[in-house]
PDB file of N, CA and C in Angstrom:
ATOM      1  N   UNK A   1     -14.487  78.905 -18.424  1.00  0.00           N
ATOM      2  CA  UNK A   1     -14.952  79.012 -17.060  1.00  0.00           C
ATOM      3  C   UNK A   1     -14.570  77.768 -16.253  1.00  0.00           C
ATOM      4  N   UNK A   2     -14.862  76.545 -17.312  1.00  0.00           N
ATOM      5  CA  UNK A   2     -14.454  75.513 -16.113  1.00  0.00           C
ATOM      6  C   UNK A   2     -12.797  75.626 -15.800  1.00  0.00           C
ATOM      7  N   UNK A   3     -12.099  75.779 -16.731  1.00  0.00           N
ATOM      8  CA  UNK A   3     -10.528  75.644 -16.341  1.00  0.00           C
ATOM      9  C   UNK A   3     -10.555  76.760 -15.456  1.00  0.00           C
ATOM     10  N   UNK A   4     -10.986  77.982 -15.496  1.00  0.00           N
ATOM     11  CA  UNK A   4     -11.065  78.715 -14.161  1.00  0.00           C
ATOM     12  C   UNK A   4     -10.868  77.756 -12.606  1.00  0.00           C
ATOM     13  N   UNK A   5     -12.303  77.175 -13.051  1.00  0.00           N
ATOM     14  CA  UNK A   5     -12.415  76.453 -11.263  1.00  0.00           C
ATOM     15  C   UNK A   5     -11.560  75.204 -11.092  1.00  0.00           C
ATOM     16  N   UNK A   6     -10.768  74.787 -12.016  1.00  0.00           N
ATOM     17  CA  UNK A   6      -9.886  73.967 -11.971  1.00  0.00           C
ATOM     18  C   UNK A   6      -8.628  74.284 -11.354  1.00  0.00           C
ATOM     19  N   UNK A   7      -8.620  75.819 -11.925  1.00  0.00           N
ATOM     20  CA  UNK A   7      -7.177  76.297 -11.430  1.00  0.00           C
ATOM     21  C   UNK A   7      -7.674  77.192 -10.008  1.00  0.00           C
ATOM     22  N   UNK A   8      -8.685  77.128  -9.567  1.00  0.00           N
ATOM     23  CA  UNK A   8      -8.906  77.613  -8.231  1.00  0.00           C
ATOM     24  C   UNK A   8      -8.827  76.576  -7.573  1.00  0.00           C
ATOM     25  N   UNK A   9      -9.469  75.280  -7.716  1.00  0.00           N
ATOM     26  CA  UNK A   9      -9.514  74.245  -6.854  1.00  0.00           C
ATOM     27  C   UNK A   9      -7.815  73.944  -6.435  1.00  0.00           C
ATOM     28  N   UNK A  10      -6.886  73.878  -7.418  1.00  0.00           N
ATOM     29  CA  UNK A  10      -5.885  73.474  -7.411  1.00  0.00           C
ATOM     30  C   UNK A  10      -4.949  74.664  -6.671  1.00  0.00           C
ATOM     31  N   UNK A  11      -5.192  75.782  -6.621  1.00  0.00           N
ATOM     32  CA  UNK A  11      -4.588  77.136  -6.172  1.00  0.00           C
ATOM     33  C   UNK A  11      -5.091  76.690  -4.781  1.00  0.00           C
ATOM     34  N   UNK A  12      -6.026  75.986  -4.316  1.00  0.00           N
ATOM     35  CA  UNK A  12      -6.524  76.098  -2.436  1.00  0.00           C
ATOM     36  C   UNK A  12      -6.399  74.934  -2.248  1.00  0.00           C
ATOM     37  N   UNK A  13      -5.872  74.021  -2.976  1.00  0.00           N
ATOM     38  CA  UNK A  13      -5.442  72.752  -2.292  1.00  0.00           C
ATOM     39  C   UNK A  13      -3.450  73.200  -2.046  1.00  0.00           C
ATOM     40  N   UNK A  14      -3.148  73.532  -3.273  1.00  0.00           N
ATOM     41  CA  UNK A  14      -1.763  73.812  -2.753  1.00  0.00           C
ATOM     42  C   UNK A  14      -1.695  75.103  -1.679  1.00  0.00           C
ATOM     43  N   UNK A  15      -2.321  75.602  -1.477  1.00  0.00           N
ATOM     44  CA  UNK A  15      -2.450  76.597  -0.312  1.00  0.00           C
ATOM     45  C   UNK A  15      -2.147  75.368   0.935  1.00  0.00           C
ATOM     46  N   UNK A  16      -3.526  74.809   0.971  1.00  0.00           N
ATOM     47  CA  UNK A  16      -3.414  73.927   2.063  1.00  0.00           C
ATOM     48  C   UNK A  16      -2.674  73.110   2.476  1.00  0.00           C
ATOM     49  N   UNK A  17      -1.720  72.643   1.311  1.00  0.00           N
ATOM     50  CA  UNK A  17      -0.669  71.793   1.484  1.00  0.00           C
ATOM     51  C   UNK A  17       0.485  72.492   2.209  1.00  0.00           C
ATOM     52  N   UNK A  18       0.748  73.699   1.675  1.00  0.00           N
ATOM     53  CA  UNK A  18       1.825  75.022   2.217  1.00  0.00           C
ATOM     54  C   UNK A  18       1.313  75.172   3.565  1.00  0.00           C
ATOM     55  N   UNK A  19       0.335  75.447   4.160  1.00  0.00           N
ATOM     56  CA  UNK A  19      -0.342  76.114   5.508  1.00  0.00           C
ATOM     57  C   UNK A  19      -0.325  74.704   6.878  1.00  0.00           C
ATOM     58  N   UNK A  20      -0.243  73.569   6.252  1.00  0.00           N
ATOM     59  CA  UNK A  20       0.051  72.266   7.074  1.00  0.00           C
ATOM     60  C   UNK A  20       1.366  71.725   7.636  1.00  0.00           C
ATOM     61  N   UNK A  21       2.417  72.377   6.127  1.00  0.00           N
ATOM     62  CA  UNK A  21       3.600  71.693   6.098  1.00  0.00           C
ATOM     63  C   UNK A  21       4.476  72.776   7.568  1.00  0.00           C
ATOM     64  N   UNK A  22       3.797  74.202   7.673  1.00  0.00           N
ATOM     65  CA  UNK A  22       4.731  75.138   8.692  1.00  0.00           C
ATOM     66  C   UNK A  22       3.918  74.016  10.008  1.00  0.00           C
ATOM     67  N   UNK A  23       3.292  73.472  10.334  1.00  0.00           N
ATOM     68  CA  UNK A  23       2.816  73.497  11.616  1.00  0.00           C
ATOM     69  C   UNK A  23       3.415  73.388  12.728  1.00  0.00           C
ATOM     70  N   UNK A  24       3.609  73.435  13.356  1.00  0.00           N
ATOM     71  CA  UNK A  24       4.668  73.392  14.633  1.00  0.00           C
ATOM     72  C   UNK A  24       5.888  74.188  14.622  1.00  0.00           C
ATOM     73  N   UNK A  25       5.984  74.758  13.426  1.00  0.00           N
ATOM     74  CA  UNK A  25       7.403  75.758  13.158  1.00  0.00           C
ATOM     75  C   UNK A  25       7.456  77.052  13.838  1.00  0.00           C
ATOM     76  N   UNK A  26       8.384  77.278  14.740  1.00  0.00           N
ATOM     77  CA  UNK A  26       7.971  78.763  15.211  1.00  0.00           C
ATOM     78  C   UNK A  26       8.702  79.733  14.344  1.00  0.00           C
ATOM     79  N   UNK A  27       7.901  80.732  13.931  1.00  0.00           N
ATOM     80  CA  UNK A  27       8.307  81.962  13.657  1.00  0.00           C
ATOM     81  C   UNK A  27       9.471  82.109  13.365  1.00  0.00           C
ATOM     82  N   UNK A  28       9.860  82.663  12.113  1.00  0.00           N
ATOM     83  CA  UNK A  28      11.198  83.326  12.019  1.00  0.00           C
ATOM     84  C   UNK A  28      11.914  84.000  13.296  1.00  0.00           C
ATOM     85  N   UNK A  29      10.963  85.724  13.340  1.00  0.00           N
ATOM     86  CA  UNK A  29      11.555  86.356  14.624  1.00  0.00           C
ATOM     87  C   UNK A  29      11.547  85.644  15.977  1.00  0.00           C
ATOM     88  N   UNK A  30      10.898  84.628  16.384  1.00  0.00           N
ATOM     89  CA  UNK A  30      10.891  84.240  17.671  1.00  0.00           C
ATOM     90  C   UNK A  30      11.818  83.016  17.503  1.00  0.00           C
ATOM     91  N   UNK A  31      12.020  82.134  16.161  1.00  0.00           N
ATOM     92  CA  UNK A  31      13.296  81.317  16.657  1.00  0.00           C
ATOM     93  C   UNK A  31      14.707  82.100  16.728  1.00  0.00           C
ATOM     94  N   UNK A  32      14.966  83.726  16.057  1.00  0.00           N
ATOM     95  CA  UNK A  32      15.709  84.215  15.693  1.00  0.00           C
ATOM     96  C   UNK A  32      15.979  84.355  16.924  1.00  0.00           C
ATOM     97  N   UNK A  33      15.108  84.900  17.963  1.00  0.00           N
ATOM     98  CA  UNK A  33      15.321  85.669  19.473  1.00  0.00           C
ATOM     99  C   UNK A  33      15.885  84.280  20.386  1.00  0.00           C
ATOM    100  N   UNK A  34      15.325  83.108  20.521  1.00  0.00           N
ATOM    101  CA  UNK A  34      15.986  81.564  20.693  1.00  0.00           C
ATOM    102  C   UNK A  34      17.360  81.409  20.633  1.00  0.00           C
ATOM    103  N   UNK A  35      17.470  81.126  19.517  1.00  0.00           N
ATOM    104  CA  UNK A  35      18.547  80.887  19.248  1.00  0.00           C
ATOM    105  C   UNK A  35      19.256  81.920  19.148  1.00  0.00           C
ATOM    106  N   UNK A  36      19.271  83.531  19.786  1.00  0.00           N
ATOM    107  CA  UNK A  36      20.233  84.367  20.002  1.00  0.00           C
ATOM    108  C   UNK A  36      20.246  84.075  21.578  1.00  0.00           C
ATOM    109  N   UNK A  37      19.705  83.835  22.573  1.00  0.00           N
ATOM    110  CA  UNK A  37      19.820  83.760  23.217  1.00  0.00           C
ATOM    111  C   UNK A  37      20.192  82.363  24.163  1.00  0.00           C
ATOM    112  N   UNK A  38      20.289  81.222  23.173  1.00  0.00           N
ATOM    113  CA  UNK A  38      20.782  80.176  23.257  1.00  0.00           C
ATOM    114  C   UNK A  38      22.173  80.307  23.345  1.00  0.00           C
ATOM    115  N   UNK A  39      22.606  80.850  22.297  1.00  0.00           N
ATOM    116  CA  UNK A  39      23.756  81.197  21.785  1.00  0.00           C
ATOM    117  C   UNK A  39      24.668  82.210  22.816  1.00  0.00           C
ATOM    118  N   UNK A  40      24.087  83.094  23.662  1.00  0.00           N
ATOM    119  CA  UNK A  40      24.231  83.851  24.180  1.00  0.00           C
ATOM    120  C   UNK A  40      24.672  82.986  25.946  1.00  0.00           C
ATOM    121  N   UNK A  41      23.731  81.969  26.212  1.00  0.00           N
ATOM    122  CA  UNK A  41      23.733  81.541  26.972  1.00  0.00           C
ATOM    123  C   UNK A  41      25.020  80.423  27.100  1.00  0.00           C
ATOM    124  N   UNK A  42      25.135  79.774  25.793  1.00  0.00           N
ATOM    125  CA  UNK A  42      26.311  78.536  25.835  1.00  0.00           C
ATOM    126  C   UNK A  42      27.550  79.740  25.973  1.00  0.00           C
ATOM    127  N   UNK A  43      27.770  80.837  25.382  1.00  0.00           N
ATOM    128  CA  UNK A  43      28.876  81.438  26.115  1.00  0.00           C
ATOM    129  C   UNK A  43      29.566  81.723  27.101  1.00  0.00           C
ATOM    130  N   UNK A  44      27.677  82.385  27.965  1.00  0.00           N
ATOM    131  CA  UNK A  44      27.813  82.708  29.732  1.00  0.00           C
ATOM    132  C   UNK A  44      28.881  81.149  29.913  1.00  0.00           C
ATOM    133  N   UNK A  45      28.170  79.767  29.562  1.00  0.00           N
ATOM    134  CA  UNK A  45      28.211  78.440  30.517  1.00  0.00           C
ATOM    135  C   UNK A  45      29.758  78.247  30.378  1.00  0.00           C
ATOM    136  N   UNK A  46      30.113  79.092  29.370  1.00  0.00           N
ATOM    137  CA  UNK A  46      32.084  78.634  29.092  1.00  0.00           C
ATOM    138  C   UNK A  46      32.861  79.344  29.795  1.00  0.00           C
ATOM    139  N   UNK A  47      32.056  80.407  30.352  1.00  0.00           N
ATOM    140  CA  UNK A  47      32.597  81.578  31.652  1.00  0.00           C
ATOM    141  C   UNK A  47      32.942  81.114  32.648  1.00  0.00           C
ATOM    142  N   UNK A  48      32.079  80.070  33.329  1.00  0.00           N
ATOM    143  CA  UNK A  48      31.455  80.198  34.525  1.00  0.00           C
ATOM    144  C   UNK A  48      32.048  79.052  34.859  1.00  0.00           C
ATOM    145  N   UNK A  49      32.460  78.895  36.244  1.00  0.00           N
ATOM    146  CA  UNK A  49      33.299  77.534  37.048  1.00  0.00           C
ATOM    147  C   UNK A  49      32.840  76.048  36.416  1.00  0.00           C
ATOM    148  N   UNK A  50      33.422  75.406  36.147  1.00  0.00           N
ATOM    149  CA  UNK A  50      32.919  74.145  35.716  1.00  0.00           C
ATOM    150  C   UNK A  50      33.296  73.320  37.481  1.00  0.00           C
ATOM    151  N   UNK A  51      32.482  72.324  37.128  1.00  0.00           N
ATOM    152  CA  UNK A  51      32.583  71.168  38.314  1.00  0.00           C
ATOM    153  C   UNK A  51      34.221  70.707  38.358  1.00  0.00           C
ATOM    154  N   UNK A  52      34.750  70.053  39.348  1.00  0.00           N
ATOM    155  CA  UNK A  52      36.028  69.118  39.133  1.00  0.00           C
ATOM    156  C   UNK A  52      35.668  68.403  38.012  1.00  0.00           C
ATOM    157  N   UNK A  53      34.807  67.440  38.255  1.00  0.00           N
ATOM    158  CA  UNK A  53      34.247  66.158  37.773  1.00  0.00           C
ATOM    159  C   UNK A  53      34.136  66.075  35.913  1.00  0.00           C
ATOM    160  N   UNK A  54      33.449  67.675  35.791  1.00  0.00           N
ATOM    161  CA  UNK A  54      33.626  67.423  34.637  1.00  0.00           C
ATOM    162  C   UNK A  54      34.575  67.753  33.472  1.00  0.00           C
ATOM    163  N   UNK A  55      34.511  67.052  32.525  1.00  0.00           N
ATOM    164  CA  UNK A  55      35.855  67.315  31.584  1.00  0.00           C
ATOM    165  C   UNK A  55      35.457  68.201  30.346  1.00  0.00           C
ATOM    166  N   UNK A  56      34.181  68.945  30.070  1.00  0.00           N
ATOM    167  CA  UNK A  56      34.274  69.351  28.561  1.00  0.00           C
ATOM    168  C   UNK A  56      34.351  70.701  29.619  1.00  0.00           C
ATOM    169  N   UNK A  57      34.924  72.161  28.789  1.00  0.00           N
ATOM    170  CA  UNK A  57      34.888  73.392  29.459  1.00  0.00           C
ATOM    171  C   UNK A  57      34.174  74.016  29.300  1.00  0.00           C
ATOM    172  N   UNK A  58      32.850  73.793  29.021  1.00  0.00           N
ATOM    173  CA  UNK A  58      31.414  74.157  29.490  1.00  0.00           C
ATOM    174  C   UNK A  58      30.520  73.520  31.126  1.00  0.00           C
ATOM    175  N   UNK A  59      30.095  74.309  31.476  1.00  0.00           N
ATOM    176  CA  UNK A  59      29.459  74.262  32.484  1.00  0.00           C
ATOM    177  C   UNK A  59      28.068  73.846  32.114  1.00  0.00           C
ATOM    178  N   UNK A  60      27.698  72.390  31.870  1.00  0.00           N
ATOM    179  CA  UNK A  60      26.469  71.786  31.359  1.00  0.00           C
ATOM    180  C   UNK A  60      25.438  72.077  32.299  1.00  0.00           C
ATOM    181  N   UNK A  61      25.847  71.759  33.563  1.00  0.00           N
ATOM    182  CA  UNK A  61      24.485  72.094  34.531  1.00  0.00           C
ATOM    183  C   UNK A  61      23.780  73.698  34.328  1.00  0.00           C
ATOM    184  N   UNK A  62      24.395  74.561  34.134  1.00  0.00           N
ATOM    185  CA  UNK A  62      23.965  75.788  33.666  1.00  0.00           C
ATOM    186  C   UNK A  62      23.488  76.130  32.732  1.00  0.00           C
ATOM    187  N   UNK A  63      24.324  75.517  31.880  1.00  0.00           N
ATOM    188  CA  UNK A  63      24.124  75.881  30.866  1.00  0.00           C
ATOM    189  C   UNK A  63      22.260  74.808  30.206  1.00  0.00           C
ATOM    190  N   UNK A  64      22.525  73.898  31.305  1.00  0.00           N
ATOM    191  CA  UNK A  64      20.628  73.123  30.925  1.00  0.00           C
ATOM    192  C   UNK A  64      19.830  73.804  31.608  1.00  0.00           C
ATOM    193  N   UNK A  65      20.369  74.825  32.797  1.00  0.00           N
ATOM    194  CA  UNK A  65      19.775  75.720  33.324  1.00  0.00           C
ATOM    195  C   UNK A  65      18.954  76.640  32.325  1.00  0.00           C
ATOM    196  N   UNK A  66      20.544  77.314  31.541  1.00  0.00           N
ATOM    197  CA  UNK A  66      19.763  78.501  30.976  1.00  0.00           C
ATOM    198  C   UNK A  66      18.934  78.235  29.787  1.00  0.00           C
ATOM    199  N   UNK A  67      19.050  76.966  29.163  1.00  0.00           N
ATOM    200  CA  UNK A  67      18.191  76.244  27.874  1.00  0.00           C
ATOM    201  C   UNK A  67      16.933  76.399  28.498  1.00  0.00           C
ATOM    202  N   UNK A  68      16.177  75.316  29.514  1.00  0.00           N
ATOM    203  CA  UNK A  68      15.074  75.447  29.892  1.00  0.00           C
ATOM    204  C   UNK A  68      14.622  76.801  30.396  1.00  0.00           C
ATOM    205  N   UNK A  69      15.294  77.928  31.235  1.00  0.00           N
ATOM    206  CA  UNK A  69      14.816  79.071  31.270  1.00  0.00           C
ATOM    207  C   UNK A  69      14.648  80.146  30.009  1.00  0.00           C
ATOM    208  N   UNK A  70      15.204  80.004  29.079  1.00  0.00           N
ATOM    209  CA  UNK A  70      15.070  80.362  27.823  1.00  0.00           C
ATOM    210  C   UNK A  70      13.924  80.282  27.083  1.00  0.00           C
ATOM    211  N   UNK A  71      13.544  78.812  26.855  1.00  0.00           N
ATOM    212  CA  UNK A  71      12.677  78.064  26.438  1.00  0.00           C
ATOM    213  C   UNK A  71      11.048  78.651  26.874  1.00  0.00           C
ATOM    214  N   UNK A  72      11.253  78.093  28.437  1.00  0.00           N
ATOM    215  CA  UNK A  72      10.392  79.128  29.279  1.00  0.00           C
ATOM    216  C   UNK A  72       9.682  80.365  28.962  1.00  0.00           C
ATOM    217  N   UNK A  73      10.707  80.888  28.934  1.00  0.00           N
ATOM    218  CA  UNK A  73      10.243  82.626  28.573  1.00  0.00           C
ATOM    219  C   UNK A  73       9.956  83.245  27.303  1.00  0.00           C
ATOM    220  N   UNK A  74      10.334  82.193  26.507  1.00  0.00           N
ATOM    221  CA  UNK A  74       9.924  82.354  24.813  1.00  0.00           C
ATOM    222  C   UNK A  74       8.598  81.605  24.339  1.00  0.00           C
ATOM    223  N   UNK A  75       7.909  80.730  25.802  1.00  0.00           N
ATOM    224  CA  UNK A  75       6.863  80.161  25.279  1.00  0.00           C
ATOM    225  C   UNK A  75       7.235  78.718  24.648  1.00  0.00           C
ATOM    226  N   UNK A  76       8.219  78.242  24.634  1.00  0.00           N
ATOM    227  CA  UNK A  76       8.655  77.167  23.583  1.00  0.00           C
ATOM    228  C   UNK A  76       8.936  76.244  24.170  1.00  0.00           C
ATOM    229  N   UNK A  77       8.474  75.101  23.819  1.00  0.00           N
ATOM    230  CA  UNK A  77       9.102  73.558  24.017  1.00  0.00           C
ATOM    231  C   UNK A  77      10.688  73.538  23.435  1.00  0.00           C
ATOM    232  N   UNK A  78      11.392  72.305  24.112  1.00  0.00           N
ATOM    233  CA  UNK A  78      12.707  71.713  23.698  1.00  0.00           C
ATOM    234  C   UNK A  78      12.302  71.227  22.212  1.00  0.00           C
ATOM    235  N   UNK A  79      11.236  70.527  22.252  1.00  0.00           N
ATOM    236  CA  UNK A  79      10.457  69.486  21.178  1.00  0.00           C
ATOM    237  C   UNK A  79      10.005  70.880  20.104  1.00  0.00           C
ATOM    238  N   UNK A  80       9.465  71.401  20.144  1.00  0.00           N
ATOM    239  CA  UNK A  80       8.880  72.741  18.992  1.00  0.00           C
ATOM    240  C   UNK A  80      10.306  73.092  18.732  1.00  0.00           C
ATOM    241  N   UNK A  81      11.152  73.727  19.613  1.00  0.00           N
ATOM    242  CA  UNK A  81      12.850  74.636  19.250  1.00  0.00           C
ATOM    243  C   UNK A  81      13.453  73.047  18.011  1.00  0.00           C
ATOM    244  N   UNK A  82      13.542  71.804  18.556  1.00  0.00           N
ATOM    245  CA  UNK A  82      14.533  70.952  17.607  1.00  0.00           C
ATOM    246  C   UNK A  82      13.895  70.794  16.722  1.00  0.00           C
ATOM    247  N   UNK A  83      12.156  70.814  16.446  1.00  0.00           N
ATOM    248  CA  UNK A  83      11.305  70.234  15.234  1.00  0.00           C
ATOM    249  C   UNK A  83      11.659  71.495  14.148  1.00  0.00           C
ATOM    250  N   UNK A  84      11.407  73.153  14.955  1.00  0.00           N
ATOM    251  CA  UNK A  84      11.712  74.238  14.035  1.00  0.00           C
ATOM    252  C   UNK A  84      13.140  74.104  13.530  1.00  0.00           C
ATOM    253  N   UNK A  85      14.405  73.808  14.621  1.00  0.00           N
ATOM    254  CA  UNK A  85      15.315  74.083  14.103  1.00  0.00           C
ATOM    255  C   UNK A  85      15.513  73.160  12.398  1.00  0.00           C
ATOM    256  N   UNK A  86      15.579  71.970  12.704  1.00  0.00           N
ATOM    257  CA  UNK A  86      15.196  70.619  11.082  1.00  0.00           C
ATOM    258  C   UNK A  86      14.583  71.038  10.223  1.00  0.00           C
ATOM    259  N   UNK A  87      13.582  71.911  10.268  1.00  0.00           N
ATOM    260  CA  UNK A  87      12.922  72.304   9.363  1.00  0.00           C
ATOM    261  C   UNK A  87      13.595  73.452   8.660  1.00  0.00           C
ATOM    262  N   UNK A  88      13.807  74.577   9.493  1.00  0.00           N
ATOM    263  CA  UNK A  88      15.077  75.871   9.139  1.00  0.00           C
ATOM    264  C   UNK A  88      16.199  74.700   8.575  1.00  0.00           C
ATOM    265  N   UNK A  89      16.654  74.440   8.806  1.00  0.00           N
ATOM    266  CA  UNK A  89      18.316  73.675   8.128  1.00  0.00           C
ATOM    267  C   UNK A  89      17.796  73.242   6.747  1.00  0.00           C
ATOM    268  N   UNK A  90      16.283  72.485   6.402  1.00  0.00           N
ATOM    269  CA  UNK A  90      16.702  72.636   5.200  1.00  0.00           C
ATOM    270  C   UNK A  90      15.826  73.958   4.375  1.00  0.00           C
ATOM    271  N   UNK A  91      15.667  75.294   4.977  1.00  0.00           N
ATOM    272  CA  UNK A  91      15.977  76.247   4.518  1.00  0.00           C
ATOM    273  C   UNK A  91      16.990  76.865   4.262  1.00  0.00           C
ATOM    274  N   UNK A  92      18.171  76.969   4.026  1.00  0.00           N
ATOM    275  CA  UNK A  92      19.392  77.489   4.471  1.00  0.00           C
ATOM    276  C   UNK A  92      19.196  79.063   4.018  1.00  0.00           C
ATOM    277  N   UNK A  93      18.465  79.815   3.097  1.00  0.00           N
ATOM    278  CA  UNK A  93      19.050  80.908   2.606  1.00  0.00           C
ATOM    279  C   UNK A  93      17.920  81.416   3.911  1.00  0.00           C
ATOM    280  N   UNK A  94      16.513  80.755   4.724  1.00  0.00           N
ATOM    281  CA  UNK A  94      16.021  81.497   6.013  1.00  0.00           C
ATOM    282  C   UNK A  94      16.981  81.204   7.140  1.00  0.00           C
ATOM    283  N   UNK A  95      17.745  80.334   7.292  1.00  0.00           N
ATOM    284  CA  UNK A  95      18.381  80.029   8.486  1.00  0.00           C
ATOM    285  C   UNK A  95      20.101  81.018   8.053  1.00  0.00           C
ATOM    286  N   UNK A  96      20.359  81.488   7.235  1.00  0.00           N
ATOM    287  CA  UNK A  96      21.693  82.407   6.930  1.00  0.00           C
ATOM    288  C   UNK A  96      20.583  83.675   7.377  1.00  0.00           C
ATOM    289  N   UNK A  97      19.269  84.266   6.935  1.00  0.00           N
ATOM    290  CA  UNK A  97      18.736  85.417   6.947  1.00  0.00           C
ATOM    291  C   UNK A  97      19.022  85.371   8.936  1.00  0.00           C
ATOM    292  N   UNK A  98      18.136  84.428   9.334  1.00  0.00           N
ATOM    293  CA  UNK A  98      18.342  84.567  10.937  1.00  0.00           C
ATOM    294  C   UNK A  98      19.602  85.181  11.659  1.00  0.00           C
ATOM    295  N   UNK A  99      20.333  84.018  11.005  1.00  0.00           N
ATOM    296  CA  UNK A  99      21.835  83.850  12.138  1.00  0.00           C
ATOM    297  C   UNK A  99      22.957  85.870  11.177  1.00  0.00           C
ATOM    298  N   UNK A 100      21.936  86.166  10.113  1.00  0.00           N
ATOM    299  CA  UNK A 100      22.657  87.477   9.926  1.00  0.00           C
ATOM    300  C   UNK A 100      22.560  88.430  10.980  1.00  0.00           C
ATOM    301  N   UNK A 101      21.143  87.932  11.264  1.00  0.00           N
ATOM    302  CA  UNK A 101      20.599  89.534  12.558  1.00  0.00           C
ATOM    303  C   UNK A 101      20.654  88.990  13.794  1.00  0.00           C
ATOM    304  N   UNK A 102      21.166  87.731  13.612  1.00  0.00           N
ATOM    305  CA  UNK A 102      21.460  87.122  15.249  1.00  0.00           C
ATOM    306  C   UNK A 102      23.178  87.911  15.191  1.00  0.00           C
ATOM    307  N   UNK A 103      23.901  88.177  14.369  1.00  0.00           N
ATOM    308  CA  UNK A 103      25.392  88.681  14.133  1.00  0.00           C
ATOM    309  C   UNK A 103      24.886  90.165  14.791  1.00  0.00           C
ATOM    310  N   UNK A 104      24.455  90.851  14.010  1.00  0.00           N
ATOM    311  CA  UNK A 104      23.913  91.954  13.989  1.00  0.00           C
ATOM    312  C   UNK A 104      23.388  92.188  15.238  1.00  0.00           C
ATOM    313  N   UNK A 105      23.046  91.842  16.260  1.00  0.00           N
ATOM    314  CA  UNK A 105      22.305  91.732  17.506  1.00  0.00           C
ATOM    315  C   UNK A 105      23.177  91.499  18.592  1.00  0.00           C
ATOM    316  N   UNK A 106      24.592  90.779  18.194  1.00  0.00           N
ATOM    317  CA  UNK A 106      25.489  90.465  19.278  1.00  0.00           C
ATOM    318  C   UNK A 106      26.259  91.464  18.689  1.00  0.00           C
ATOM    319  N   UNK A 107      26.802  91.882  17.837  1.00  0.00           N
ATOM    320  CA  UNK A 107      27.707  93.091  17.315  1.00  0.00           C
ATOM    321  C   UNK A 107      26.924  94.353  18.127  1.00  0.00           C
ATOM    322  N   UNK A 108      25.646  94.569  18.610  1.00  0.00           N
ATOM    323  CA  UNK A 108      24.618  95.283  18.915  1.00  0.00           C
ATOM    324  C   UNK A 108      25.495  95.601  20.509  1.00  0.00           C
ATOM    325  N   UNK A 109      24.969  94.114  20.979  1.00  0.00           N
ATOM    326  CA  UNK A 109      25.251  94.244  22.302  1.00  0.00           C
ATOM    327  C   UNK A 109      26.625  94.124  23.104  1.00  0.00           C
ATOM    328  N   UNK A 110      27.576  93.687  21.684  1.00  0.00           N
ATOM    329  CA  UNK A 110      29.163  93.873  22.679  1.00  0.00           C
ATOM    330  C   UNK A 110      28.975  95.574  22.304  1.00  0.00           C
ATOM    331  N   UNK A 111      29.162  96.288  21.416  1.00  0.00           N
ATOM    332  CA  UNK A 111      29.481  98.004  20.961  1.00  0.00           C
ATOM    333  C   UNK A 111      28.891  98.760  22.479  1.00  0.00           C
ATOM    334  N   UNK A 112      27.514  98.205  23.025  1.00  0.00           N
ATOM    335  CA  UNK A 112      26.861  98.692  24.463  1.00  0.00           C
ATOM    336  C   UNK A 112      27.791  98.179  25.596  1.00  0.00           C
ATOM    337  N   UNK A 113      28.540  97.265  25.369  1.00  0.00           N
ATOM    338  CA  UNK A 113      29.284  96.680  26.373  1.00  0.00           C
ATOM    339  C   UNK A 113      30.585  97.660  26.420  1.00  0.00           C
ATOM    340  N   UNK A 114      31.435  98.005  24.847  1.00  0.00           N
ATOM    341  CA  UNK A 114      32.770  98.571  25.047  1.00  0.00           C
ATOM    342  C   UNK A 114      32.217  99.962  25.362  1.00  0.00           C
ATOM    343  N   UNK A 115      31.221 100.665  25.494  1.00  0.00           N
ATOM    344  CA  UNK A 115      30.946 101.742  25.982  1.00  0.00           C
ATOM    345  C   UNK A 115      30.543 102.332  27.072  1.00  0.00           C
TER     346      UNK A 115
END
């Protein structure tokens, strides 16, 4: 009986250790939807007129446009999106699961486009 409550005590402390370490991490599906639409957005910014002035062929002002409106509408800090992203990287086999159905999601929406 006592090694029972030994191995319970120890089963809800490592619980607690697991339930602390996600804190600030957002969600699988909601960084998945982020960063598809991050992704989605640095494309628009390679479209779209760049300044004279500047030299990379992205359109940065827009493209910090569409980051913070992104961000915005997903509920999310800059600070929560880079803390989750560090944390995903050293997941790699959750951060390959993401960026599969982030594939899957833009394969989605060009097939609606050639039609």
């Amino acid at each position: 009986m006592r090694k029972l409550n030994y191995f319970f005590i120890f089963f809800l402390a490592l619980l607690m250790v697991n339930c602390n370490n996600n804190k600030g991490i957002l969600p699988q599906k909601k960084m998945t939807q982020v960063l598809l639409e991050l992704h989605l957005a640095e494309a628009l910014a390679q479209h779209l007129p760049k300044d004279s002035l500047q030299s990379d062929i992205k359109n940065t002002d827009s493209l910090a446009c569409f980051s913070k409106e992104i961000f915005t509408n997903n509920q999310v800090t800059e600070k929560e999106f880079l803390q989750s992203l560090e944390w995903y990287k050293s997941k790699p086999e959750l951060l390959d699961s993401m960026y599969q159905n982030i594939l899957s999601e833009i394969a989605i929406l060009h097939s609606k486009k050639v039609e």
